[in-house]
N, C-alpha and C. Protein backbone atom coordinates (compact mmCIF):
# COMPACT_ATOMS: atom_id res chain seq x y z
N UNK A 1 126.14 106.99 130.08
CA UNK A 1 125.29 108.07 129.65
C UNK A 1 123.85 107.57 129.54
N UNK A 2 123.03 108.78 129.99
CA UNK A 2 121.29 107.97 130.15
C UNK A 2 121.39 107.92 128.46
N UNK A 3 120.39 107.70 127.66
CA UNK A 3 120.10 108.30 126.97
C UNK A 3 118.56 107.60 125.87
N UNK A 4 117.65 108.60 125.96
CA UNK A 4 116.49 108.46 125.81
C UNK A 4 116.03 109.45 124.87
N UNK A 5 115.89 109.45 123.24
CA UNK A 5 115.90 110.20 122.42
C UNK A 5 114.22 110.34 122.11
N UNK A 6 114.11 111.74 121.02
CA UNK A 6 112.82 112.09 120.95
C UNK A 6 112.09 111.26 120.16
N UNK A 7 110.83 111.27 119.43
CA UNK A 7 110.05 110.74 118.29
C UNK A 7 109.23 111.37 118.35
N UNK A 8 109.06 111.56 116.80
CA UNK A 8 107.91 113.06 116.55
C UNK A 8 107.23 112.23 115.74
N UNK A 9 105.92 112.77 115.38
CA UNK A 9 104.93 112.24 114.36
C UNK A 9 104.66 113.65 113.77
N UNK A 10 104.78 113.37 112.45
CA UNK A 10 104.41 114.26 111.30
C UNK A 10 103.09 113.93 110.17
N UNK A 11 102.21 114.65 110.34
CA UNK A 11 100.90 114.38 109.72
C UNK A 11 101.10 115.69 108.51
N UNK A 12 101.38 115.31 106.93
CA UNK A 12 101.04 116.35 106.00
C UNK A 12 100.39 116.63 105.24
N UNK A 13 99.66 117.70 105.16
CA UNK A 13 98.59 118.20 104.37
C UNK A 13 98.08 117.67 103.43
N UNK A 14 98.15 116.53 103.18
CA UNK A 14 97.82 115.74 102.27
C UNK A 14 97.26 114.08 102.76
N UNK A 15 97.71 114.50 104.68
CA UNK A 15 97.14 113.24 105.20
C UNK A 15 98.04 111.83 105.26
N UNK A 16 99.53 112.14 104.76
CA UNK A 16 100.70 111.68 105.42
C UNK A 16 101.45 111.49 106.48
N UNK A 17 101.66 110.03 106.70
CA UNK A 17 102.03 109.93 108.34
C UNK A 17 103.68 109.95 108.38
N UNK A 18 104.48 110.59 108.99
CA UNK A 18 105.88 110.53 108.76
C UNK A 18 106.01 110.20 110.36
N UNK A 19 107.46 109.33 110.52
CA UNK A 19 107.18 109.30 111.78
C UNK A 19 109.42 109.25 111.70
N UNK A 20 109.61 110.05 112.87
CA UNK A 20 110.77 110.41 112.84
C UNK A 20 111.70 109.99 113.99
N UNK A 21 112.00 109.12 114.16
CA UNK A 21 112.93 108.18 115.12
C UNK A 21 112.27 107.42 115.74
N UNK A 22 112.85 106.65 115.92
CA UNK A 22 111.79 104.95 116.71
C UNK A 22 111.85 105.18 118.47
N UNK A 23 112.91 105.38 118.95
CA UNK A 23 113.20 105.29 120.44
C UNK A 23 114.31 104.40 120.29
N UNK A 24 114.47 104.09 121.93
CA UNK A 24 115.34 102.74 121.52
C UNK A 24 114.59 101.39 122.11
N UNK A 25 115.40 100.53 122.10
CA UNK A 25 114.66 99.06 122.09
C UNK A 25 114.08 99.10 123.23
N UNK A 26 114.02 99.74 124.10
CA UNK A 26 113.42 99.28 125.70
C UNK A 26 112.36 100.19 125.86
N UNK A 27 111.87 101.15 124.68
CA UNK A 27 110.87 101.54 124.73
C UNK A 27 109.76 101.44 123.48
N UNK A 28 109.56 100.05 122.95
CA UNK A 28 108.72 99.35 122.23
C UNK A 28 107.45 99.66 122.04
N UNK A 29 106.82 98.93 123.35
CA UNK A 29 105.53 99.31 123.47
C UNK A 29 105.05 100.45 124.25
N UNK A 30 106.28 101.46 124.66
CA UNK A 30 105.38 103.02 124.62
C UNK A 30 105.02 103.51 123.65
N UNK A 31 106.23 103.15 122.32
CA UNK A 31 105.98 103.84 120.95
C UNK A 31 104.27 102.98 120.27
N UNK A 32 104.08 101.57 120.24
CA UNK A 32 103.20 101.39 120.35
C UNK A 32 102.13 101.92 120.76
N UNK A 33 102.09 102.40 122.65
CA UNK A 33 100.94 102.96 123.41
C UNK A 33 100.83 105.01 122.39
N UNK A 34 102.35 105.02 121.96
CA UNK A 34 101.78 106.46 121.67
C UNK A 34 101.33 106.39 120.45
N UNK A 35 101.15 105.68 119.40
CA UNK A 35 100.48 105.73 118.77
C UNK A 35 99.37 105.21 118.51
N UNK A 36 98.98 104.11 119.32
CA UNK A 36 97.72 103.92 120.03
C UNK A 36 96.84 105.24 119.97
N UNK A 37 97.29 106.03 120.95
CA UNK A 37 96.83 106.85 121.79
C UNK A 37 96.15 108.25 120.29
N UNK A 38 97.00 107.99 119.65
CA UNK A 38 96.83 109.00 118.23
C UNK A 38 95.50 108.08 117.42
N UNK A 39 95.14 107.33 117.89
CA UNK A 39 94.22 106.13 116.73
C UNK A 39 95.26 105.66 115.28
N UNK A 40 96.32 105.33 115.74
CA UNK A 40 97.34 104.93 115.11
C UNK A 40 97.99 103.69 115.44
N UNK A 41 98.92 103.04 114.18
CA UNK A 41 99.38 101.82 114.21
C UNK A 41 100.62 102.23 113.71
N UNK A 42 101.76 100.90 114.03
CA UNK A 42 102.81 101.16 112.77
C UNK A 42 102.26 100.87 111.85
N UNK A 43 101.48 100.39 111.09
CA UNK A 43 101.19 99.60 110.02
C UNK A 43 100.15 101.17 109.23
N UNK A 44 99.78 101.90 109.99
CA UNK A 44 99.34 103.53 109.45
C UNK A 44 100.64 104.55 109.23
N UNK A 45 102.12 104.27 109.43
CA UNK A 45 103.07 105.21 108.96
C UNK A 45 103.47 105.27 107.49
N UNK A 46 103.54 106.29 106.77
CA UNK A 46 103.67 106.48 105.70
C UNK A 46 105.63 106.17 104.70
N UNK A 47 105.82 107.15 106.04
CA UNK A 47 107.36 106.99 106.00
C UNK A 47 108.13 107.38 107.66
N UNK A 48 109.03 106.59 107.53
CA UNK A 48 109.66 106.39 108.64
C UNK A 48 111.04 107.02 107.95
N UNK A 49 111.58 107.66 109.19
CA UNK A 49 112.60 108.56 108.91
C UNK A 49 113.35 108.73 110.64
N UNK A 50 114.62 108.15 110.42
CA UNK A 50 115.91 108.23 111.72
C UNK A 50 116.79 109.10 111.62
N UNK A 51 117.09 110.11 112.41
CA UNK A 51 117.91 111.12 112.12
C UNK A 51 119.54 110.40 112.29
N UNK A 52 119.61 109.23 112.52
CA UNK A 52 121.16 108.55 112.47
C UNK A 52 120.81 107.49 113.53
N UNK A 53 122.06 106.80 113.29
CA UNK A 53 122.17 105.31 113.36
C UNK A 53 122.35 104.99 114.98
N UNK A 54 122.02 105.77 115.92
CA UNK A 54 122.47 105.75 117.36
C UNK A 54 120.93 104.25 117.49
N UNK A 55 121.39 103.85 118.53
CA UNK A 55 119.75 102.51 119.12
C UNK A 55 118.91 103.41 119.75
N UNK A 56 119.22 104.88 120.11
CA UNK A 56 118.11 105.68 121.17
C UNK A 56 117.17 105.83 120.01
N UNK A 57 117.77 105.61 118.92
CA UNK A 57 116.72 106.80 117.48
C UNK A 57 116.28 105.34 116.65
N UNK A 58 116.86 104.40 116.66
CA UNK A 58 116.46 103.02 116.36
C UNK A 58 116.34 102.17 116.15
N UNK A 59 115.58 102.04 117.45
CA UNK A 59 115.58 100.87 118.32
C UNK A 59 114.18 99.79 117.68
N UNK A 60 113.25 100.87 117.53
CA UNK A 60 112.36 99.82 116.62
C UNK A 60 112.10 99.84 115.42
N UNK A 61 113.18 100.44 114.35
CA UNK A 61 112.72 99.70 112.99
C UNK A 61 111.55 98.81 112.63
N UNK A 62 111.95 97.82 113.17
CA UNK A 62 110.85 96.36 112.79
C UNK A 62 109.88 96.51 113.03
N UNK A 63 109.70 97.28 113.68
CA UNK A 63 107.90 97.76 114.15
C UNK A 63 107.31 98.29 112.42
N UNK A 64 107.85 98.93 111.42
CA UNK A 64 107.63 99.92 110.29
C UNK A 64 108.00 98.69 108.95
N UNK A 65 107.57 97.80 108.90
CA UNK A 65 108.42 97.00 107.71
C UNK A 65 107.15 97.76 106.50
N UNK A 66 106.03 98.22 106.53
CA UNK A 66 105.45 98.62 105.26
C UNK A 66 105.71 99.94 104.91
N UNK A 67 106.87 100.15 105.50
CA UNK A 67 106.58 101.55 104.59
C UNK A 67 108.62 101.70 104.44
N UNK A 68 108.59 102.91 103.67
CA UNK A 68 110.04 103.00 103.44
C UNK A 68 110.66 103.39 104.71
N UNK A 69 112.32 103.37 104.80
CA UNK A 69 112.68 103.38 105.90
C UNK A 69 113.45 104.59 105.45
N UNK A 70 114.03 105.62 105.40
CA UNK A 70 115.52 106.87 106.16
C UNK A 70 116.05 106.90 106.83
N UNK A 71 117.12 106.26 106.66
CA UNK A 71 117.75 106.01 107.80
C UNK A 71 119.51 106.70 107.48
N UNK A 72 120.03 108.10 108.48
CA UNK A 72 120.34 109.16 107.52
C UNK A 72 120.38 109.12 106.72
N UNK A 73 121.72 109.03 106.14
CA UNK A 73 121.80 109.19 104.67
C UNK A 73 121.28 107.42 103.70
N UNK A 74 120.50 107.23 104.03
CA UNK A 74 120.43 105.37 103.54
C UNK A 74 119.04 105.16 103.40
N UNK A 75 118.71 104.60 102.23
CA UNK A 75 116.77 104.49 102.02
C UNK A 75 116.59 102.79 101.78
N UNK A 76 116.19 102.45 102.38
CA UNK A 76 115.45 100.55 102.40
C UNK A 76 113.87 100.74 101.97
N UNK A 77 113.52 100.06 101.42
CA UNK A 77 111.83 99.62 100.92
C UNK A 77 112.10 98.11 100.94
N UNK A 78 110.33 97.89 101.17
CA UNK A 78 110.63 96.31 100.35
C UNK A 78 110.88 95.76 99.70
N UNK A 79 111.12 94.53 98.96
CA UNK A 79 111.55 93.78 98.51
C UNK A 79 112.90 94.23 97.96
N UNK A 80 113.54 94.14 99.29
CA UNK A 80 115.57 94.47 98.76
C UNK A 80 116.16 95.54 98.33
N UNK A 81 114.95 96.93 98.29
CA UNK A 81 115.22 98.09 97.64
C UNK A 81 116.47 98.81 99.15
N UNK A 82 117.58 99.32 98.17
CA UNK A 82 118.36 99.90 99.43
C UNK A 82 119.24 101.08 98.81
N UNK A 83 119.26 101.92 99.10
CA UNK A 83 119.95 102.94 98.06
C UNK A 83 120.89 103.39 99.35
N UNK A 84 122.46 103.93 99.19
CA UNK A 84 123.28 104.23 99.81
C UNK A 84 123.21 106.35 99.27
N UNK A 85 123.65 106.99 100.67
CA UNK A 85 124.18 108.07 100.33
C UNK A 85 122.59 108.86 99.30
N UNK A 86 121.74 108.52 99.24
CA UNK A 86 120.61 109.49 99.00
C UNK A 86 120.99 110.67 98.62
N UNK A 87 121.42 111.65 99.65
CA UNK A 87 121.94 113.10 99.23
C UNK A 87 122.91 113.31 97.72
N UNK A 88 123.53 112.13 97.54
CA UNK A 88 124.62 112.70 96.69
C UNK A 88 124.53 111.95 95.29
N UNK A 89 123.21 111.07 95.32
CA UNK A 89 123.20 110.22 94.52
C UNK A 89 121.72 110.67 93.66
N UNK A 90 121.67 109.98 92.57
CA UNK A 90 119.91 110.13 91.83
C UNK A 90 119.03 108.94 93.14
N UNK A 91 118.19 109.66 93.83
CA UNK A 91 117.27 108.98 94.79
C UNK A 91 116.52 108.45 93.64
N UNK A 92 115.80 107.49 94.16
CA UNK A 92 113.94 107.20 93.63
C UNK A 92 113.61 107.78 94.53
N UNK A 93 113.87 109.03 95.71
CA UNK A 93 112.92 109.40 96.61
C UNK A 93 112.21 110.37 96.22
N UNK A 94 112.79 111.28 95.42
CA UNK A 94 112.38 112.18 94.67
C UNK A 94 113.27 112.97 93.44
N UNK A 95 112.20 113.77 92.42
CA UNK A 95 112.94 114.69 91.28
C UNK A 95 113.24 115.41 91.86
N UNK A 96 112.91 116.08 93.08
CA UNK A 96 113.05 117.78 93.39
C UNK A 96 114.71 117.40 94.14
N UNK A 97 114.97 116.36 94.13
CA UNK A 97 116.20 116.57 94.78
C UNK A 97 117.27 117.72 94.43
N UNK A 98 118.22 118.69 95.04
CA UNK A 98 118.59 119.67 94.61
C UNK A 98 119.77 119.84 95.62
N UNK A 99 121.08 120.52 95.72
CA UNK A 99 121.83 121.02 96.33
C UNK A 99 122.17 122.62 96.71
N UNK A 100 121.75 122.95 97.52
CA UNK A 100 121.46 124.57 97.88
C UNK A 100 123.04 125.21 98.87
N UNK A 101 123.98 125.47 97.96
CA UNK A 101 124.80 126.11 99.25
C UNK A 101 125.21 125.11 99.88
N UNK A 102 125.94 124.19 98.96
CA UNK A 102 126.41 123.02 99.54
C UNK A 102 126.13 121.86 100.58
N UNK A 103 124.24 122.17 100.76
CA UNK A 103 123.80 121.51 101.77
C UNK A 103 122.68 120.53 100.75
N UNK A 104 122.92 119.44 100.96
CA UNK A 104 121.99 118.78 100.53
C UNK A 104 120.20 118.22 100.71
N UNK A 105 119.30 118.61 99.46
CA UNK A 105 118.06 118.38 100.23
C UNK A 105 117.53 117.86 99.43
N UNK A 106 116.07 117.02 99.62
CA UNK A 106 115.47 116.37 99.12
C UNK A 106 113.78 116.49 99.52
N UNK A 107 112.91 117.13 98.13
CA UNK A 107 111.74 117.44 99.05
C UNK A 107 111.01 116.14 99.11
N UNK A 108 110.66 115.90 100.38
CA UNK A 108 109.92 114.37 100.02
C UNK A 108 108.52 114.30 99.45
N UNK A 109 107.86 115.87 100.28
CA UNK A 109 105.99 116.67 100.01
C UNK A 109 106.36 117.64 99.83
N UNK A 110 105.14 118.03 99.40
CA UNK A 110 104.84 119.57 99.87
C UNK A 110 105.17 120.45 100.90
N UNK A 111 106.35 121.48 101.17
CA UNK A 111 106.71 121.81 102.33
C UNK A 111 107.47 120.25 103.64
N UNK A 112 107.45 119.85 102.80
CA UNK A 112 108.45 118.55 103.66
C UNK A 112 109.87 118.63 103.49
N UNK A 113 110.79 118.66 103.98
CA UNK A 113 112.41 118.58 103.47
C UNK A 113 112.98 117.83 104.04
N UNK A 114 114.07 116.92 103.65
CA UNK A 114 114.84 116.48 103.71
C UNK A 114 116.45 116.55 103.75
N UNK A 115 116.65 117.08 104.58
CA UNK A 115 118.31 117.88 104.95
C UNK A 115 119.41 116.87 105.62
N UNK A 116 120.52 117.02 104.96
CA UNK A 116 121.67 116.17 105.10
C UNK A 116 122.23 117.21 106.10
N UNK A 117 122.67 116.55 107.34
CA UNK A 117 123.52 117.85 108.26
C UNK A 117 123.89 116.88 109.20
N UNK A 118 125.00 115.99 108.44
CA UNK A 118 126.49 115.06 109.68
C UNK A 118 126.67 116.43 110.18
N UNK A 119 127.77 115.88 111.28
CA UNK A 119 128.44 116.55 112.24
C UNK A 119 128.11 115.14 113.84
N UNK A 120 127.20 115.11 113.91
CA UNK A 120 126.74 114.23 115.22
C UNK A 120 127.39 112.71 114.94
N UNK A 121 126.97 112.34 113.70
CA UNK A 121 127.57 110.69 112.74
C UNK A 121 127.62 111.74 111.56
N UNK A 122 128.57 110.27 110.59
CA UNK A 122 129.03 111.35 109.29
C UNK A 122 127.70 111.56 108.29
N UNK A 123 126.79 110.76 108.54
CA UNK A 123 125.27 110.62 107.75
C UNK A 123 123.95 111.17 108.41
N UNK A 124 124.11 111.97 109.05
CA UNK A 124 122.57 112.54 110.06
C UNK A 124 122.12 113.48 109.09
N UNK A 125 120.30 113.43 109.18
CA UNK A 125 119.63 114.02 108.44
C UNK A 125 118.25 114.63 109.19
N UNK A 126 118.65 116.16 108.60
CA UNK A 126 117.08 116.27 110.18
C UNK A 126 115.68 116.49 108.69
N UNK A 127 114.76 116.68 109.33
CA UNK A 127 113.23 116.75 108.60
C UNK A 127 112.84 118.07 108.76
N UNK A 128 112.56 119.05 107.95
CA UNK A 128 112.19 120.66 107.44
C UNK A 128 110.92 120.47 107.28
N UNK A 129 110.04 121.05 108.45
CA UNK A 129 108.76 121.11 107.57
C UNK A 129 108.23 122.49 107.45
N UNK A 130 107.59 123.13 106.46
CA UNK A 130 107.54 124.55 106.43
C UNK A 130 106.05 124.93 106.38
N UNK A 131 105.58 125.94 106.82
CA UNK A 131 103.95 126.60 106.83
C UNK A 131 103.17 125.19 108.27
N UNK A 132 104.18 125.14 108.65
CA UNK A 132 103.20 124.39 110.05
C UNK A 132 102.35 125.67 110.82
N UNK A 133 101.09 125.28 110.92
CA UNK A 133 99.89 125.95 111.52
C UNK A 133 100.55 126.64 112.56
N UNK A 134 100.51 127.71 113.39
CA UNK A 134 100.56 128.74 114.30
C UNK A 134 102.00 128.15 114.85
N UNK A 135 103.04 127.69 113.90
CA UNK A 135 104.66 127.67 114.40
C UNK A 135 105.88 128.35 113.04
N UNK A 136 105.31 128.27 112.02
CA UNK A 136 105.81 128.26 111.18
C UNK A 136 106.97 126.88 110.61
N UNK A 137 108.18 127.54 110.29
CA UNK A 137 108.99 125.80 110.11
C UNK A 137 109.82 125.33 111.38
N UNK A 138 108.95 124.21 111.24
CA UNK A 138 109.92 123.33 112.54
C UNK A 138 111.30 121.86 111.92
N UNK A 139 111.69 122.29 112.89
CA UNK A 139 113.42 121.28 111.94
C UNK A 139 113.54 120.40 113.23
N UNK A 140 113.14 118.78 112.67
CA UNK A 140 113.40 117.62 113.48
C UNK A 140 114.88 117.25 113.01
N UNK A 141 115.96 117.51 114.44
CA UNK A 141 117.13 117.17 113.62
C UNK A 141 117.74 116.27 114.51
N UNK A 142 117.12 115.06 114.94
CA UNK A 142 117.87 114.49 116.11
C UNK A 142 119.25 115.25 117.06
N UNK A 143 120.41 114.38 116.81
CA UNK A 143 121.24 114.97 117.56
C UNK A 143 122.32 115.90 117.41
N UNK A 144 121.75 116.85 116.19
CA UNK A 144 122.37 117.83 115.64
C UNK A 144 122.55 119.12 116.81
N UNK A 145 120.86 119.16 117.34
CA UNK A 145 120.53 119.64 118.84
C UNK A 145 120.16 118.64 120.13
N UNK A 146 121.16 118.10 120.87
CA UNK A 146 120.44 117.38 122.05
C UNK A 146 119.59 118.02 122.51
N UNK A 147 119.65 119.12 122.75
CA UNK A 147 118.72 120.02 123.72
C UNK A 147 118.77 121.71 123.60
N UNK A 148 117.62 122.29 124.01
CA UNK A 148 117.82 123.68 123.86
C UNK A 148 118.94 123.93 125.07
N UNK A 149 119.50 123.52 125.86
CA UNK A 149 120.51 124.13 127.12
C UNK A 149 121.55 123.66 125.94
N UNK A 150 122.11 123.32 124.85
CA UNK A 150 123.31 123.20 124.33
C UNK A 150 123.46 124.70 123.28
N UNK A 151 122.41 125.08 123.47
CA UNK A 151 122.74 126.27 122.67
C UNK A 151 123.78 127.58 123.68
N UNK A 152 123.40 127.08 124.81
CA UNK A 152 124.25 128.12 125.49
C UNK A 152 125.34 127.40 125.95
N UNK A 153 125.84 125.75 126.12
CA UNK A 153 126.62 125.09 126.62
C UNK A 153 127.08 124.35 125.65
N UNK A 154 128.42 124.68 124.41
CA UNK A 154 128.76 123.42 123.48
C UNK A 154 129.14 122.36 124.13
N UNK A 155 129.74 122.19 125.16
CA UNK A 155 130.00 120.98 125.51
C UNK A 155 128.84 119.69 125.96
N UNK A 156 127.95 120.34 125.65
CA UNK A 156 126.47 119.33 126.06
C UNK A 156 126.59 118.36 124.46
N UNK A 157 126.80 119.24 123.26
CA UNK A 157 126.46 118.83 122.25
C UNK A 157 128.11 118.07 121.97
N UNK A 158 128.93 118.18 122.14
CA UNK A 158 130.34 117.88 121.77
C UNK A 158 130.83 116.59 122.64
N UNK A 159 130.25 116.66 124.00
CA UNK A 159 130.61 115.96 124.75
C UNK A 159 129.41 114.35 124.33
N UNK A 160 128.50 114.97 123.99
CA UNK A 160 127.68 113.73 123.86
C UNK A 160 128.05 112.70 122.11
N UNK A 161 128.97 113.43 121.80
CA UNK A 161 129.62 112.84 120.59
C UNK A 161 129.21 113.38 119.37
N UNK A 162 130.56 113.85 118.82
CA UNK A 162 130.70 114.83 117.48
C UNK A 162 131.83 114.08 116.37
N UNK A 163 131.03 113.76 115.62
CA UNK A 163 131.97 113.36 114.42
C UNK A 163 132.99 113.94 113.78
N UNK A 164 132.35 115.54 113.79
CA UNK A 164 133.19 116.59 113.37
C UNK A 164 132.32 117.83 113.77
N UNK A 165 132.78 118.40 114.84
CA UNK A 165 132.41 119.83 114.99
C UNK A 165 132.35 120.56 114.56
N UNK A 166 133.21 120.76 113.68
CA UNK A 166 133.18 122.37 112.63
C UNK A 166 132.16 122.18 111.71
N UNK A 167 131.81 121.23 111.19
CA UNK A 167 130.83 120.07 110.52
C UNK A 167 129.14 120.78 110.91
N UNK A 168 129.23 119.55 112.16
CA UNK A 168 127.60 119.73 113.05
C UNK A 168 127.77 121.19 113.34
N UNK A 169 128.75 122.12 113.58
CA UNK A 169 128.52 123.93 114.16
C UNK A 169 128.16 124.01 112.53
N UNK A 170 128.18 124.01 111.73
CA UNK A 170 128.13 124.38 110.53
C UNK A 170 126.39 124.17 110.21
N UNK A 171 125.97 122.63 110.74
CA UNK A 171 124.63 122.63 110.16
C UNK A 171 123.88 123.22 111.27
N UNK A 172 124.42 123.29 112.59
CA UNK A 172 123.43 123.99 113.43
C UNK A 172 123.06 125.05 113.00
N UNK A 173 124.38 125.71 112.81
CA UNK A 173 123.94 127.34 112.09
C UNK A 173 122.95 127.11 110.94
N UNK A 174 123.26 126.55 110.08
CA UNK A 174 122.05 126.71 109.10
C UNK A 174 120.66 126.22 109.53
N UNK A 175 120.56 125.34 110.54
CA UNK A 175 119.13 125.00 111.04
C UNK A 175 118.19 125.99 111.51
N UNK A 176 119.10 126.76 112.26
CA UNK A 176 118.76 127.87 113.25
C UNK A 176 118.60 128.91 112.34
N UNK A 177 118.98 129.37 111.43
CA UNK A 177 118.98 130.16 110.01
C UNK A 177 117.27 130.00 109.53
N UNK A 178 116.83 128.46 109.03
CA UNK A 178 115.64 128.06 108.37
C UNK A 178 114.88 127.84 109.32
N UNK A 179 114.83 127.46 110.55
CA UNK A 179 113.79 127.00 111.30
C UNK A 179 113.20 128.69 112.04
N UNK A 180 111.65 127.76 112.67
CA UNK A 180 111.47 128.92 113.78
C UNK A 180 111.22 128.10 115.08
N UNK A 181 110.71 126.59 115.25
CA UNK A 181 111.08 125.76 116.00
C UNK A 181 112.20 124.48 115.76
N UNK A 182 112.66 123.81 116.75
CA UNK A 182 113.89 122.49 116.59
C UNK A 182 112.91 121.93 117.55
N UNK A 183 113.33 120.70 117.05
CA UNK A 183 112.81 119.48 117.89
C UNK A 183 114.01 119.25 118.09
N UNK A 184 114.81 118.74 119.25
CA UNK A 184 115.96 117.84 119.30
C UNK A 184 116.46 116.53 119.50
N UNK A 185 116.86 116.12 119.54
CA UNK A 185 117.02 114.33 119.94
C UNK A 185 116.73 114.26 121.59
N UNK A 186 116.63 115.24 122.30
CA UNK A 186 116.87 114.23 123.55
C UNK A 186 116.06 115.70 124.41
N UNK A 187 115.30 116.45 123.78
CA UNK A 187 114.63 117.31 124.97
C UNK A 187 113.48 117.94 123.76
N UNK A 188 113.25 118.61 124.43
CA UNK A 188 111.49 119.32 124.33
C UNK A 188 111.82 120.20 123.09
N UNK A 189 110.43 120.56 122.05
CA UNK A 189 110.66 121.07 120.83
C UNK A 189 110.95 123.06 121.49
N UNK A 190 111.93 123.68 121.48
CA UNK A 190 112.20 124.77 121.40
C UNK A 190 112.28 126.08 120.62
N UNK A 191 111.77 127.51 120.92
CA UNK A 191 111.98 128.39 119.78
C UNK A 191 113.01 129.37 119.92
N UNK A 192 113.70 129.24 118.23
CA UNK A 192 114.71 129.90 117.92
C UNK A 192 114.36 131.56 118.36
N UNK A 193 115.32 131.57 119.02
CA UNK A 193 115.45 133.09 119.04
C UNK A 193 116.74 133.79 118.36
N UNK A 194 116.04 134.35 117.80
CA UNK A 194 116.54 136.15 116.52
C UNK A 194 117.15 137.21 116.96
């Protein structure tokens, strides 16, 4: 299987750099050149955030050692800080942590979210961001959506590996519910249609 996953950069209203899957290892110094290209460094990310544990989504960790890591359900900082299971536990990530309808979230900002939605691995977590300028909310959910063609083809999304289907159909639906764009793991950011 090819496989060559997305990375988004998230800048929030407050001038926060979030940066949401690494690539995988053989694409190093593009992630480098693209943030180059932004007048950016790793060493300018605020928080780093992996929608699950696949090498397409990350591959360069080590590039991000100053800032905290998300890695789905799993939070690392420096000096030895490592918290398991985030969603279900008291984070230090935040107070607003809360459980809505049995889905777990965690606001990290202002209009930032943090959503627990396995189905793809048993720990995948996509990123909610809400009042984005002329899109409204867009939902980075790695491989919850490979691609907008899996919305009309499950076997794109099932075949590329499902932990539990009834699971991941469960958080798709609710993504597609809150969002008005998806970013997906492995194709172009798409809009929900109503």
């Amino acid at each position: 299987m090819q496989a060559n996953g997305t990375s988004t950069l998230v800048t929030t209203e407050t001038g926060k750099k979030i940066l949401v899957d690494t690539l995988g290892p053989w694409d190093r110094q593009h992630l480098i050149d693209l943030l180059f290209e932004r007048n950016l460094s790793p060493e300018n990310i605020d928080l780093l955030v992996c929608t699950h544990l696949h090498s397409d989504h990350i591959g360069n960790l080590n590039l991000f050692v100053n800032c905290p890591q998300i890695i789905g359900d799993q939070l690392s900082r420096k000096l030895d800080l490592f918290e398991f299971d985030i969603f279900r536990s008291n984070s230090s990530l935040s107070p607003n942590q809360s459980i809505t309808k049995g889905v777990e979230c965690i606001e990290l900002y202002p209009d930032v979210e943090l959503w627990s939605t396995p189905g793809h691995t048993s720990n995948c977590c996509s990123l909610v961001i809400r009042n984005v300028e002329n899109l409204g909310t867009v939902a980075i959910v790695g491989d919850l959506f490979e691609s907008e063609n899996d919305l009309i083809n499950d076997n794109i999304w099932i075949e590329a590996g499902s932990f539990n289907q009834t699971i991941q159909r469960k958080n798709r639906e609710h993504m597609l519910n809150i969002a008005d764009y998806i970013v997906p793991g492995h194709g172009e950011m798409f809009k929900v249609k109503r």
